[in-house]
C-alpha atoms as a PDB file:
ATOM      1  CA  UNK A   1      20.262  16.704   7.228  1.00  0.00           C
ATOM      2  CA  UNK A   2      20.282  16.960   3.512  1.00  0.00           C
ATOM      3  CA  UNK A   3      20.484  20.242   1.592  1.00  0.00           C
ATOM      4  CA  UNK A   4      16.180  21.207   0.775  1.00  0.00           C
ATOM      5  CA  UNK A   5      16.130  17.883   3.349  1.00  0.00           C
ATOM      6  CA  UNK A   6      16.331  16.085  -0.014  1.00  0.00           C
ATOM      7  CA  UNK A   7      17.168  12.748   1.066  1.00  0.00           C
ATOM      8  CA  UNK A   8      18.592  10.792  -1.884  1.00  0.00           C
ATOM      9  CA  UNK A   9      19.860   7.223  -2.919  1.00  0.00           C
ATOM     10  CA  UNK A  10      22.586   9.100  -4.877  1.00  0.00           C
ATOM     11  CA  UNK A  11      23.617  10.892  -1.897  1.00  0.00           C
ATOM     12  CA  UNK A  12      23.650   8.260   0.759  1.00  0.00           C
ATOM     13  CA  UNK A  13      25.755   5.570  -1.756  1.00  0.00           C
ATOM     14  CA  UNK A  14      28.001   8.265  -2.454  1.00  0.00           C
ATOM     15  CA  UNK A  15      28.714   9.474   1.674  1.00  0.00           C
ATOM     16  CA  UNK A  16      28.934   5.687   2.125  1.00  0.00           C
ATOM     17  CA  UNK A  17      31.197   4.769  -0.160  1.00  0.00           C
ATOM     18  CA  UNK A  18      33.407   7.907   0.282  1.00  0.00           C
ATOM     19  CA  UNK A  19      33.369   6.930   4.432  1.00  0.00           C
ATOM     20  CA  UNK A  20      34.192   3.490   3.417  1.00  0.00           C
ATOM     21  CA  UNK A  21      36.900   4.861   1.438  1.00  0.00           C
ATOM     22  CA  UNK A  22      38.568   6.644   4.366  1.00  0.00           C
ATOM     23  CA  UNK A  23      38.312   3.812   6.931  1.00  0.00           C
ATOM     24  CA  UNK A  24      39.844   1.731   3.989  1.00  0.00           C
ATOM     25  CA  UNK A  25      43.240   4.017   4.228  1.00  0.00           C
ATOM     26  CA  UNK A  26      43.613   2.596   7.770  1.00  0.00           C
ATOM     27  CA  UNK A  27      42.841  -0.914   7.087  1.00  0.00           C
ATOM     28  CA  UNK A  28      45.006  -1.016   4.505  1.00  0.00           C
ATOM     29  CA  UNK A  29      48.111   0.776   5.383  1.00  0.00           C
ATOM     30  CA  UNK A  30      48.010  -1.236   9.029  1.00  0.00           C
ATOM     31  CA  UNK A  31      47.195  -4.955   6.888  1.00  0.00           C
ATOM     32  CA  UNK A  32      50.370  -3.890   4.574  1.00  0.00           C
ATOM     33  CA  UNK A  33      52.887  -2.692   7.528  1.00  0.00           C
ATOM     34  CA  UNK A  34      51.630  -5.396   9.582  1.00  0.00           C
ATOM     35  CA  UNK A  35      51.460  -8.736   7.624  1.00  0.00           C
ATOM     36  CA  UNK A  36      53.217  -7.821   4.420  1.00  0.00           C
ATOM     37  CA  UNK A  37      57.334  -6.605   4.389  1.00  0.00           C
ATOM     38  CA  UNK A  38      56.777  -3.287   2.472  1.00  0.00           C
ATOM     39  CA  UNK A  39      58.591  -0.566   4.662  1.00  0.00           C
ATOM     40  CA  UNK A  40      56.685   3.150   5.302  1.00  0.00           C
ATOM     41  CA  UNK A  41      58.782   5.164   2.963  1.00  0.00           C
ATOM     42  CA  UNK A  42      57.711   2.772   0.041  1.00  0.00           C
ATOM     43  CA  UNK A  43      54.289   2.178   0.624  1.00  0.00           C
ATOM     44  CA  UNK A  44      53.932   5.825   1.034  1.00  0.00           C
ATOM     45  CA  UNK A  45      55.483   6.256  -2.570  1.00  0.00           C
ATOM     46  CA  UNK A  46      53.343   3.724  -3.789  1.00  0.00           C
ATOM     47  CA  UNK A  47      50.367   5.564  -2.336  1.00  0.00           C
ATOM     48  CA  UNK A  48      50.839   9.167  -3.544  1.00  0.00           C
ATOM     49  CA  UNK A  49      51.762   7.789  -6.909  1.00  0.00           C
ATOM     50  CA  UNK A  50      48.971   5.993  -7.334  1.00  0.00           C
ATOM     51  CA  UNK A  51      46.686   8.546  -5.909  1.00  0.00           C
ATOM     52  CA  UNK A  52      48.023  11.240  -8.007  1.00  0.00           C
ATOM     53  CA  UNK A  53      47.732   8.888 -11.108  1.00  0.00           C
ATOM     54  CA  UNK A  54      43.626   7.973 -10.181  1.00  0.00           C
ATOM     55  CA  UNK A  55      42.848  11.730  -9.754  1.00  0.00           C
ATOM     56  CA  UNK A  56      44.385  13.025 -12.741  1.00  0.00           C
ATOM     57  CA  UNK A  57      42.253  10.883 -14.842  1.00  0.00           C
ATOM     58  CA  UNK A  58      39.340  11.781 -12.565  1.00  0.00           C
ATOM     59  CA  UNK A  59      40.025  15.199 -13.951  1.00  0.00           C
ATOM     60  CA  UNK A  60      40.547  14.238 -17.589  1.00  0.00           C
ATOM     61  CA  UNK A  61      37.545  12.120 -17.372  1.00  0.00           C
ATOM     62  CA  UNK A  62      35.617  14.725 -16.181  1.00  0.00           C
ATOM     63  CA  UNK A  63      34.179  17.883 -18.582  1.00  0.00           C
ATOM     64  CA  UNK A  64      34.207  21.601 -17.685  1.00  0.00           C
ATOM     65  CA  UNK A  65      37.278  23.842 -17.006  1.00  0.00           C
ATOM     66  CA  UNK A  66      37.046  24.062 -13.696  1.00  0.00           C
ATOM     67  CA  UNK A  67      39.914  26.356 -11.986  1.00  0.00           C
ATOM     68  CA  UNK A  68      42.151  25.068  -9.115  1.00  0.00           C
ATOM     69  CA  UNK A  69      45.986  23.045  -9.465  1.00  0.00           C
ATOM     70  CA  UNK A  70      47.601  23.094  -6.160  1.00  0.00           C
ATOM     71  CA  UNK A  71      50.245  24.324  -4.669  1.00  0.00           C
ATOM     72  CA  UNK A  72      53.890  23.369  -3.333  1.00  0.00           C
ATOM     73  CA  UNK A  73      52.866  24.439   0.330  1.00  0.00           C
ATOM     74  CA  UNK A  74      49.711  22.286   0.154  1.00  0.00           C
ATOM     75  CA  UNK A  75      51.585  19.001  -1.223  1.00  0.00           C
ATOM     76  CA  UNK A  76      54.561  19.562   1.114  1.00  0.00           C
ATOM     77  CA  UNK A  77      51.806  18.901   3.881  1.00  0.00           C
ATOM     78  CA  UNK A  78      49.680  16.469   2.047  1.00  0.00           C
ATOM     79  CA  UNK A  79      53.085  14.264   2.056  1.00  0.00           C
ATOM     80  CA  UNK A  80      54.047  14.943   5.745  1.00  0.00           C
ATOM     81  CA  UNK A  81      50.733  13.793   6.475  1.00  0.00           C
ATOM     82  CA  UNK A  82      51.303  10.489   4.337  1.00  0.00           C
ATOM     83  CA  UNK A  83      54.583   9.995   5.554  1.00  0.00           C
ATOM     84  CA  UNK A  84      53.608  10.492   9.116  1.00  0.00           C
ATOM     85  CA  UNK A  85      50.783   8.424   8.810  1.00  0.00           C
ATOM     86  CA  UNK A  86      52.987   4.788   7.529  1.00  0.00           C
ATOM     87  CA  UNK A  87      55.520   5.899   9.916  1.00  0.00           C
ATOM     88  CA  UNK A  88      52.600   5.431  12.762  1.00  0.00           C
ATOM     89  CA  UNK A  89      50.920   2.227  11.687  1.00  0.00           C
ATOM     90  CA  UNK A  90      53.996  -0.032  11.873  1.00  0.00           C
ATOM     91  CA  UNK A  91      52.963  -0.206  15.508  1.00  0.00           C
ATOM     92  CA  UNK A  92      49.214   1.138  15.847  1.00  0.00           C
ATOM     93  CA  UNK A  93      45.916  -0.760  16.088  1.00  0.00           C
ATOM     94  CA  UNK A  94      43.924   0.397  12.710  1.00  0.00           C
ATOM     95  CA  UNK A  95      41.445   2.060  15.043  1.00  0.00           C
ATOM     96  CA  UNK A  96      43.766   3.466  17.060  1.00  0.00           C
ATOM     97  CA  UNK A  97      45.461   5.335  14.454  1.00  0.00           C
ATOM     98  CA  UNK A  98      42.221   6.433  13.067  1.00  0.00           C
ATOM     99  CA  UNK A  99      40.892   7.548  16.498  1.00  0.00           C
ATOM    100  CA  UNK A 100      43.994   9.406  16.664  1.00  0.00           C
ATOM    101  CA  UNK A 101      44.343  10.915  13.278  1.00  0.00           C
ATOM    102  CA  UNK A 102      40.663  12.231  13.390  1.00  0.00           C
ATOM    103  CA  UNK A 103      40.804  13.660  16.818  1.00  0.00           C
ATOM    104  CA  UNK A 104      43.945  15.774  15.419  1.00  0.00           C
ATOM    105  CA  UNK A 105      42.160  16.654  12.369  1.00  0.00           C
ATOM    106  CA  UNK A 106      39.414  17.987  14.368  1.00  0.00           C
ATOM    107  CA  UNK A 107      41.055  19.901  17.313  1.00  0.00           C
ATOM    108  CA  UNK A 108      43.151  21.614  14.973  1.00  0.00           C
ATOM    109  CA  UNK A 109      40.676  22.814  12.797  1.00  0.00           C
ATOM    110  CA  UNK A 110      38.885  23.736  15.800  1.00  0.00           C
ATOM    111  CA  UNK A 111      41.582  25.596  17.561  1.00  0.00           C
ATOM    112  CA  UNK A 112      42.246  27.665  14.200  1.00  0.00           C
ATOM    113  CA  UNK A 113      38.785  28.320  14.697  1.00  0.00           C
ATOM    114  CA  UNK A 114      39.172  29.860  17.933  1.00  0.00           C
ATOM    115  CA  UNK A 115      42.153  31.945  16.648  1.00  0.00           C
ATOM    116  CA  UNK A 116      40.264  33.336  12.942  1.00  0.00           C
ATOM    117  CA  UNK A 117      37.440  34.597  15.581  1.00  0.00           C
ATOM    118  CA  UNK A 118      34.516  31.761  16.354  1.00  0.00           C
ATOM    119  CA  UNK A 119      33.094  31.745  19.558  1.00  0.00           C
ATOM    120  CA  UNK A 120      32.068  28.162  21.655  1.00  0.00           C
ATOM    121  CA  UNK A 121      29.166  28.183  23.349  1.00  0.00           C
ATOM    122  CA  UNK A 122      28.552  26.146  26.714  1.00  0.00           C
ATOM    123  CA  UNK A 123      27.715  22.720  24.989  1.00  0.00           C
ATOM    124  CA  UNK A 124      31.093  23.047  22.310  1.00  0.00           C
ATOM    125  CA  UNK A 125      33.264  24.081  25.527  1.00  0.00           C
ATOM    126  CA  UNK A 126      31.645  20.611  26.686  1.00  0.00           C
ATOM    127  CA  UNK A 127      32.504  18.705  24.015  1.00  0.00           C
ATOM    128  CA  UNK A 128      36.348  19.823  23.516  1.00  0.00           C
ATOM    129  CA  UNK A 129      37.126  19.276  27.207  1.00  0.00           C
ATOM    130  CA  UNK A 130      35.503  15.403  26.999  1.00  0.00           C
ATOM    131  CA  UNK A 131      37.258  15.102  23.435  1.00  0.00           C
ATOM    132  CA  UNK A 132      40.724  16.086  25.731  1.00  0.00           C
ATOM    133  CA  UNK A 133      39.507  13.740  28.353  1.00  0.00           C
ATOM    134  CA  UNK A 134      39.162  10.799  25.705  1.00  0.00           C
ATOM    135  CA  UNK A 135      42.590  11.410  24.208  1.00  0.00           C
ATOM    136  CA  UNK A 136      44.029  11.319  27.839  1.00  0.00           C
ATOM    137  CA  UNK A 137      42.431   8.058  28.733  1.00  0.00           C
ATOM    138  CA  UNK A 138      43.803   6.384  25.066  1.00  0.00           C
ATOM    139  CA  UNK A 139      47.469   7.656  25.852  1.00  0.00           C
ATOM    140  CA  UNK A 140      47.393   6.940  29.582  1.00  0.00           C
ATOM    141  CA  UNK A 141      50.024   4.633  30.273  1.00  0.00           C
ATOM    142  CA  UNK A 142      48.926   0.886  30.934  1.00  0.00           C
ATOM    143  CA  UNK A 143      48.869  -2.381  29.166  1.00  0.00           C
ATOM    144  CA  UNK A 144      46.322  -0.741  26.709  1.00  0.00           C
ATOM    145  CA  UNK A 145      48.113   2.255  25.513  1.00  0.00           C
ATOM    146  CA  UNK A 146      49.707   2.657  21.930  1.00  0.00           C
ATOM    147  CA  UNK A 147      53.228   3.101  21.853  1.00  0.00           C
ATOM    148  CA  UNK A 148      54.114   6.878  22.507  1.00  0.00           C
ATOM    149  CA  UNK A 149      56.321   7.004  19.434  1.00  0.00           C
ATOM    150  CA  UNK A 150      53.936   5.637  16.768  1.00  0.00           C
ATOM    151  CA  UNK A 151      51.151   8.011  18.702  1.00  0.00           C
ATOM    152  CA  UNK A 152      53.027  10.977  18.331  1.00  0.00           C
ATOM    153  CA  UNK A 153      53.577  10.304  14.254  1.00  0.00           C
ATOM    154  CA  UNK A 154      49.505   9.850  13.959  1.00  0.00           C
ATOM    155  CA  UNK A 155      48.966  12.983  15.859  1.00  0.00           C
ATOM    156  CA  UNK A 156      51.462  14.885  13.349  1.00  0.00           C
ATOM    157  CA  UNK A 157      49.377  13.299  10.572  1.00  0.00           C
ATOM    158  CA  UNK A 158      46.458  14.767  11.652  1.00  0.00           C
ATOM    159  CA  UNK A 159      47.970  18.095  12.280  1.00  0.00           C
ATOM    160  CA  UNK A 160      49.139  17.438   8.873  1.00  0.00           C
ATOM    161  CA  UNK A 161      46.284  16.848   6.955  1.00  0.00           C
ATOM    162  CA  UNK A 162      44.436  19.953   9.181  1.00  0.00           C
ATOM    163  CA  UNK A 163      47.088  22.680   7.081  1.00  0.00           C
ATOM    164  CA  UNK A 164      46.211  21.009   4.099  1.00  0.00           C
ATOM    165  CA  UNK A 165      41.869  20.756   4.369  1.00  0.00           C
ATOM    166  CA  UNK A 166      42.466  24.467   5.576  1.00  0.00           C
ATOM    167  CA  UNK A 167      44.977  25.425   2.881  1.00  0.00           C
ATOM    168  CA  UNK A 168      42.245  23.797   0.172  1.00  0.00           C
ATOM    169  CA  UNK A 169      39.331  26.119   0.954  1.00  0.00           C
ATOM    170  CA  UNK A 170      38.427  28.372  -2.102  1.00  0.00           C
ATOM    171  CA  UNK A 171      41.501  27.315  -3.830  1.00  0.00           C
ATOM    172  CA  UNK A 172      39.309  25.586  -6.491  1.00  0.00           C
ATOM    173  CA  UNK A 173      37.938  22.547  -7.625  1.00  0.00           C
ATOM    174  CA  UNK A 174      38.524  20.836  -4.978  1.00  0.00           C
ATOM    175  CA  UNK A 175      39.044  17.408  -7.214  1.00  0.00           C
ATOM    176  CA  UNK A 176      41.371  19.375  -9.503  1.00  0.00           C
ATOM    177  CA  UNK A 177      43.249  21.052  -6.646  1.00  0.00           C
ATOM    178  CA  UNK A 178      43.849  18.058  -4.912  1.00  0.00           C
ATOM    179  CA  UNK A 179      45.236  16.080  -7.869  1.00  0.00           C
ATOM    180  CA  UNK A 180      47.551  18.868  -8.439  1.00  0.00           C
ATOM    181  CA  UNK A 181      48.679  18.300  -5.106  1.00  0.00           C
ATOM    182  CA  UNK A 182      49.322  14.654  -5.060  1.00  0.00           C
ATOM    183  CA  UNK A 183      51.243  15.173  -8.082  1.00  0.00           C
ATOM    184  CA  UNK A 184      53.304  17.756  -6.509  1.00  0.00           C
ATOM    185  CA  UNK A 185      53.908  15.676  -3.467  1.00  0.00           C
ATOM    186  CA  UNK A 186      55.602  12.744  -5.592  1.00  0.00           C
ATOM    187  CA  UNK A 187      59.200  14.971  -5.407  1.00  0.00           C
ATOM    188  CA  UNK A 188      58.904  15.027  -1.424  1.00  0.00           C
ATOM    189  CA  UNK A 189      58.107  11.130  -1.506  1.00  0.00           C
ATOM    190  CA  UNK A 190      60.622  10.206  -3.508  1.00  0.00           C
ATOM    191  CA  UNK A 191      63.286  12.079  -1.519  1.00  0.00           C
ATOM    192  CA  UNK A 192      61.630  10.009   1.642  1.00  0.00           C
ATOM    193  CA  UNK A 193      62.428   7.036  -0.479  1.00  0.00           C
ATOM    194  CA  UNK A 194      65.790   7.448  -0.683  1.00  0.00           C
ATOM    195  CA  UNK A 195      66.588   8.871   2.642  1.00  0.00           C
ATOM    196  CA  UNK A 196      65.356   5.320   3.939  1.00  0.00           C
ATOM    197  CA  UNK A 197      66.606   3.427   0.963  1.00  0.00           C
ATOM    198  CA  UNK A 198      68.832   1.645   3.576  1.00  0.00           C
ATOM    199  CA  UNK A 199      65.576   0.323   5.089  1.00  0.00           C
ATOM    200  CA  UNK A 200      63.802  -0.233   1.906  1.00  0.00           C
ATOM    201  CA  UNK A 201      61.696  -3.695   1.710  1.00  0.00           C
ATOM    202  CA  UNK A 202      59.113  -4.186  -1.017  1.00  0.00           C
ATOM    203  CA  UNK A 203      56.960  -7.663  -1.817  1.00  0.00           C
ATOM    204  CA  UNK A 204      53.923  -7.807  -3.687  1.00  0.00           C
ATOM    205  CA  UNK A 205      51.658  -7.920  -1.569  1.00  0.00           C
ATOM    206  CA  UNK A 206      52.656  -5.239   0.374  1.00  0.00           C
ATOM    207  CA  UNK A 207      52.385  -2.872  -3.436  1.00  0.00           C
ATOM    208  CA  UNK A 208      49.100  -4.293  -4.098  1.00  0.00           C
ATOM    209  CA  UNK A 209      47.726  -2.801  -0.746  1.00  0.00           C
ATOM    210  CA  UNK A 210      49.991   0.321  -1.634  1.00  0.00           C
ATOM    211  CA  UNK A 211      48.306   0.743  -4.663  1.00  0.00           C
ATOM    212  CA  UNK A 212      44.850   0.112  -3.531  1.00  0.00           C
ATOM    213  CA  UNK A 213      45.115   2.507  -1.188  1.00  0.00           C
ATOM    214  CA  UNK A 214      46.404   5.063  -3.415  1.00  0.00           C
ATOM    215  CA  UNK A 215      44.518   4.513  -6.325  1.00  0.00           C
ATOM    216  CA  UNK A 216      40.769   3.542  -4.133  1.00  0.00           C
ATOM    217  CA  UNK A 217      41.038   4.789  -0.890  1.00  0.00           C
ATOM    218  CA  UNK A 218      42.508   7.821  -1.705  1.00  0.00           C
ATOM    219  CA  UNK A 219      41.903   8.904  -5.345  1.00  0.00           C
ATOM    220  CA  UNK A 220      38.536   7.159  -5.946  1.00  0.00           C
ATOM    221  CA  UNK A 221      37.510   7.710  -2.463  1.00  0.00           C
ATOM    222  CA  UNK A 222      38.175  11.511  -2.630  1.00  0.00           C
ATOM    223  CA  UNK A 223      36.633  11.781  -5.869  1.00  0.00           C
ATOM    224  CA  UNK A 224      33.735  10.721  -4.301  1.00  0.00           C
ATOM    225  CA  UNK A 225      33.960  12.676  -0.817  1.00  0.00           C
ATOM    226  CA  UNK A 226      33.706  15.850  -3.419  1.00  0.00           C
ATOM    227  CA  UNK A 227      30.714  14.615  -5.596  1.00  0.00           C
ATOM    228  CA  UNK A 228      28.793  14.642  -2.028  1.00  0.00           C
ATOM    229  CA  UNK A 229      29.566  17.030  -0.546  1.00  0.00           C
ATOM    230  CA  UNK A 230      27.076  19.301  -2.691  1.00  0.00           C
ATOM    231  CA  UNK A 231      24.450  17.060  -1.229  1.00  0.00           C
ATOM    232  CA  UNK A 232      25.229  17.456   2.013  1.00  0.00           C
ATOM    233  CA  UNK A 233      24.001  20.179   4.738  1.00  0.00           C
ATOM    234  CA  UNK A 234      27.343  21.520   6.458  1.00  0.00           C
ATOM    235  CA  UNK A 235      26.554  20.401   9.978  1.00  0.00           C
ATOM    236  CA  UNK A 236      25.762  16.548   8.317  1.00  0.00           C
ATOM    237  CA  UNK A 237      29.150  16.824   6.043  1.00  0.00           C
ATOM    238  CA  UNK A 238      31.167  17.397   9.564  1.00  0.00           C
ATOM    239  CA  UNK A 239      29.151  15.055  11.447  1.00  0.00           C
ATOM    240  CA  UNK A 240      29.115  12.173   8.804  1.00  0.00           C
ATOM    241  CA  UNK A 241      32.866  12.382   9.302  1.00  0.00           C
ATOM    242  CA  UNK A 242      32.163  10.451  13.029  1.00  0.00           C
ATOM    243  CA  UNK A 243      31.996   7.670  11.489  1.00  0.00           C
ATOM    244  CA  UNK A 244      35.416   6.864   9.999  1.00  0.00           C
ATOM    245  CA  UNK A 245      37.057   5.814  13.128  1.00  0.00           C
ATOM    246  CA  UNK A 246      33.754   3.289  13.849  1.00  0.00           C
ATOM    247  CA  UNK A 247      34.445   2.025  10.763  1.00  0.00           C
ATOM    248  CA  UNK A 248      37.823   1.548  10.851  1.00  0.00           C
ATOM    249  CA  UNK A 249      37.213  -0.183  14.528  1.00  0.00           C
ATOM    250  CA  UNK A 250      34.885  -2.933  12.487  1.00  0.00           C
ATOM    251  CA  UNK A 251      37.738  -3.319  10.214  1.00  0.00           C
ATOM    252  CA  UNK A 252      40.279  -4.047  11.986  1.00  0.00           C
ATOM    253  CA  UNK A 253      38.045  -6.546  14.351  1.00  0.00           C
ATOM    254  CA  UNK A 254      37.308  -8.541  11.177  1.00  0.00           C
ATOM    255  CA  UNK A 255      40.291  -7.954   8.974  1.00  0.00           C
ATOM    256  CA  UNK A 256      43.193  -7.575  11.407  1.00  0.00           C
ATOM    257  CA  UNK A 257      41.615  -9.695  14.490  1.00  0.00           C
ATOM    258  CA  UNK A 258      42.282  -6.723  16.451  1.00  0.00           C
ATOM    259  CA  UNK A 259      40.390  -6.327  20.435  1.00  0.00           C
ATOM    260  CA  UNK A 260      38.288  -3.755  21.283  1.00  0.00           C
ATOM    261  CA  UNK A 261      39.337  -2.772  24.499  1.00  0.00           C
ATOM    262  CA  UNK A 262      37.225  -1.000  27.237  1.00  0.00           C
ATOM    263  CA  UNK A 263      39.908   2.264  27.045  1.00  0.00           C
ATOM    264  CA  UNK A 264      39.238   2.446  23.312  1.00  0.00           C
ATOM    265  CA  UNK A 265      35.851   2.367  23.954  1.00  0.00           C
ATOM    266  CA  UNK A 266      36.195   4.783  26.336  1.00  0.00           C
ATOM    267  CA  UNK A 267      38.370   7.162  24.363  1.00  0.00           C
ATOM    268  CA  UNK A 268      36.585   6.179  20.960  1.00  0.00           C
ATOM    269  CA  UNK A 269      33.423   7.364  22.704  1.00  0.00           C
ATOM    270  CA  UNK A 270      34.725  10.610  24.655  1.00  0.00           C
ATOM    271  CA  UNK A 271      36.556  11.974  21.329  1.00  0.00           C
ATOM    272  CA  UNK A 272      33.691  11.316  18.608  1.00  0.00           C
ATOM    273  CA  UNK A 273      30.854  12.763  21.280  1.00  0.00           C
ATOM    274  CA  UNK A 274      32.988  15.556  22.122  1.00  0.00           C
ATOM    275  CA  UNK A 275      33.594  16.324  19.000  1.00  0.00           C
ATOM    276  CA  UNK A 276      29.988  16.093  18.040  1.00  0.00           C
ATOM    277  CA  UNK A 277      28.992  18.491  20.448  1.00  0.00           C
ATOM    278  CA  UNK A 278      31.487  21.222  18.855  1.00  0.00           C
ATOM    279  CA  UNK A 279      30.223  20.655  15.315  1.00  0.00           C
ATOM    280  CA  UNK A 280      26.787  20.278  15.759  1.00  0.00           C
ATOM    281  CA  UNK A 281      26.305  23.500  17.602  1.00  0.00           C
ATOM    282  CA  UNK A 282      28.533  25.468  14.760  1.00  0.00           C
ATOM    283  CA  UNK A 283      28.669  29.462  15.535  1.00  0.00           C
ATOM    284  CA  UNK A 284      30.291  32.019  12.512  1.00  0.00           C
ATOM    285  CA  UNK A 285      32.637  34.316  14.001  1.00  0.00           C
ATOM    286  CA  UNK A 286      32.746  37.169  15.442  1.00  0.00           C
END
């Protein structure tokens, strides 16, 4: 699973923090939209700020000259993925949204997969058509199903942050490259800001959760994503990424006293499996 299957404490504390980290973004966007009055436009602000503040002294704090500083294209969709993603959770479960965002993320990168060249075998043609199957059953319409609207916002955020992850190869360090980016995407979020100034609504709870999520969910969280990832064996980097939306499921049963439903079991289920079953059985292209 590990790279020379060296199995270390290091390792394992840092995937589990950085995981944590990532479930955290849900958790605390939905706890701020949801109980607090901050508005989307603001508490995305508040986020890529604070993000973009965390991982430039990351950088500073860190020796070397590594290369890499972003790029406009690459924090243009690093901000459409923020903004899409507060725009969702003023009505999404936190594990919805997450369920949603990462199946996105991951048929995206799949299908520019299919277009660069790879090849699925038997077992990944599987696992995309019972991924489709388990976004079906969590959008069907019924009692149980998100609201189409907010749906359709996570689903750009994942599309969203699939540009950016595949904009990011090889442009660097990727902890360099992606501060650059945050701080790049500050411009965009303030012009969010005050195209919804109308609606603006801030409270202090609402910034603390803002800032948390910016500053430890994103920038600290990221920061460590990167410091595993040389630890990691590709196919256990991909497949460590299943567990976000679990996560985030736990979360919001504790935090948010949201149910777990039998269709989000269903879907939650069909998507991560499916998915599984693509990136375990990896092929290079052609």
């Amino acid at each position: 699973m590990f790279k020379d299957n060296n199995v270390t404490l290091r390792a394992i504390t840092l995937t589990l923090l950085a995981m944590l980290a990532f479930a955290g973004n849900s958790i605390l966007c939905r706890l701020a939209l949801k109980e607090t009055e901050i508005d989307p436009a603001s508490f995305t602000g508040i986020r890529l700020a604070a993000g973009a503040l965390t991982l430039w002294l990351i950088v500073r704090l860190r020796s070397g000259s590594s290369s890499g500083a972003g790029n406009w294209w690459s924090a243009l969709a690093l901000f459409a993925y923020a903004a899409a993603f507060s725009l969702a959770y003023v009505q999404l479960s936190a594990a919805t949204g997450a369920l949603l965002l990462f199946g996105a993320v991951q048929t995206s990168m799949i299908g520019y997969g299919l277009v660069r060249g790879e090849r699925l075998g038997p077992l990944q043609w599987l696992g995309v058509a019972v991924a489709i199957i388990g976004l079906v059953v969590l959008l069907l319409p019924g009692l149980d199903a998100p609201p189409l609207g907010a749906a359709l916002w996570m689903l750009a955020a994942g599309v969203a942050w699939a540009v950016y992850s595949l904009r990011g190869r090889g442009a660097g360090d990727p902890t360099r490259v992606t501060a650059g980016n945050f701080i790049r995407a500050l411009p965009f979020a303030a012009l969010f800001c005050l195209l919804l100034w109308p609606s603006r609504s801030l409270d202090q709870p609402g910034v603390l959760y803002a800032l948390l999520s910016g500053a430890l969910a994103s920038g600290v969280g990221y920061g460590l994503w990167y410091a595993a990832l040389p630890l990691l064996a590709t196919s256990t980097a991909a497949t460590v990424q299943l567990s976000v939306p679990v996560i985030t499921a736990i979360g919001g049963i504790v935090l948010l006293n949201e149910a777990l439903t039998l269709p989000l079991l269903i879907a939650c289920a069909s998507i991560l499996g499916g998915i599984a079953l693509v990136v375990l059985n990896h092929r290079k292209p052609a």
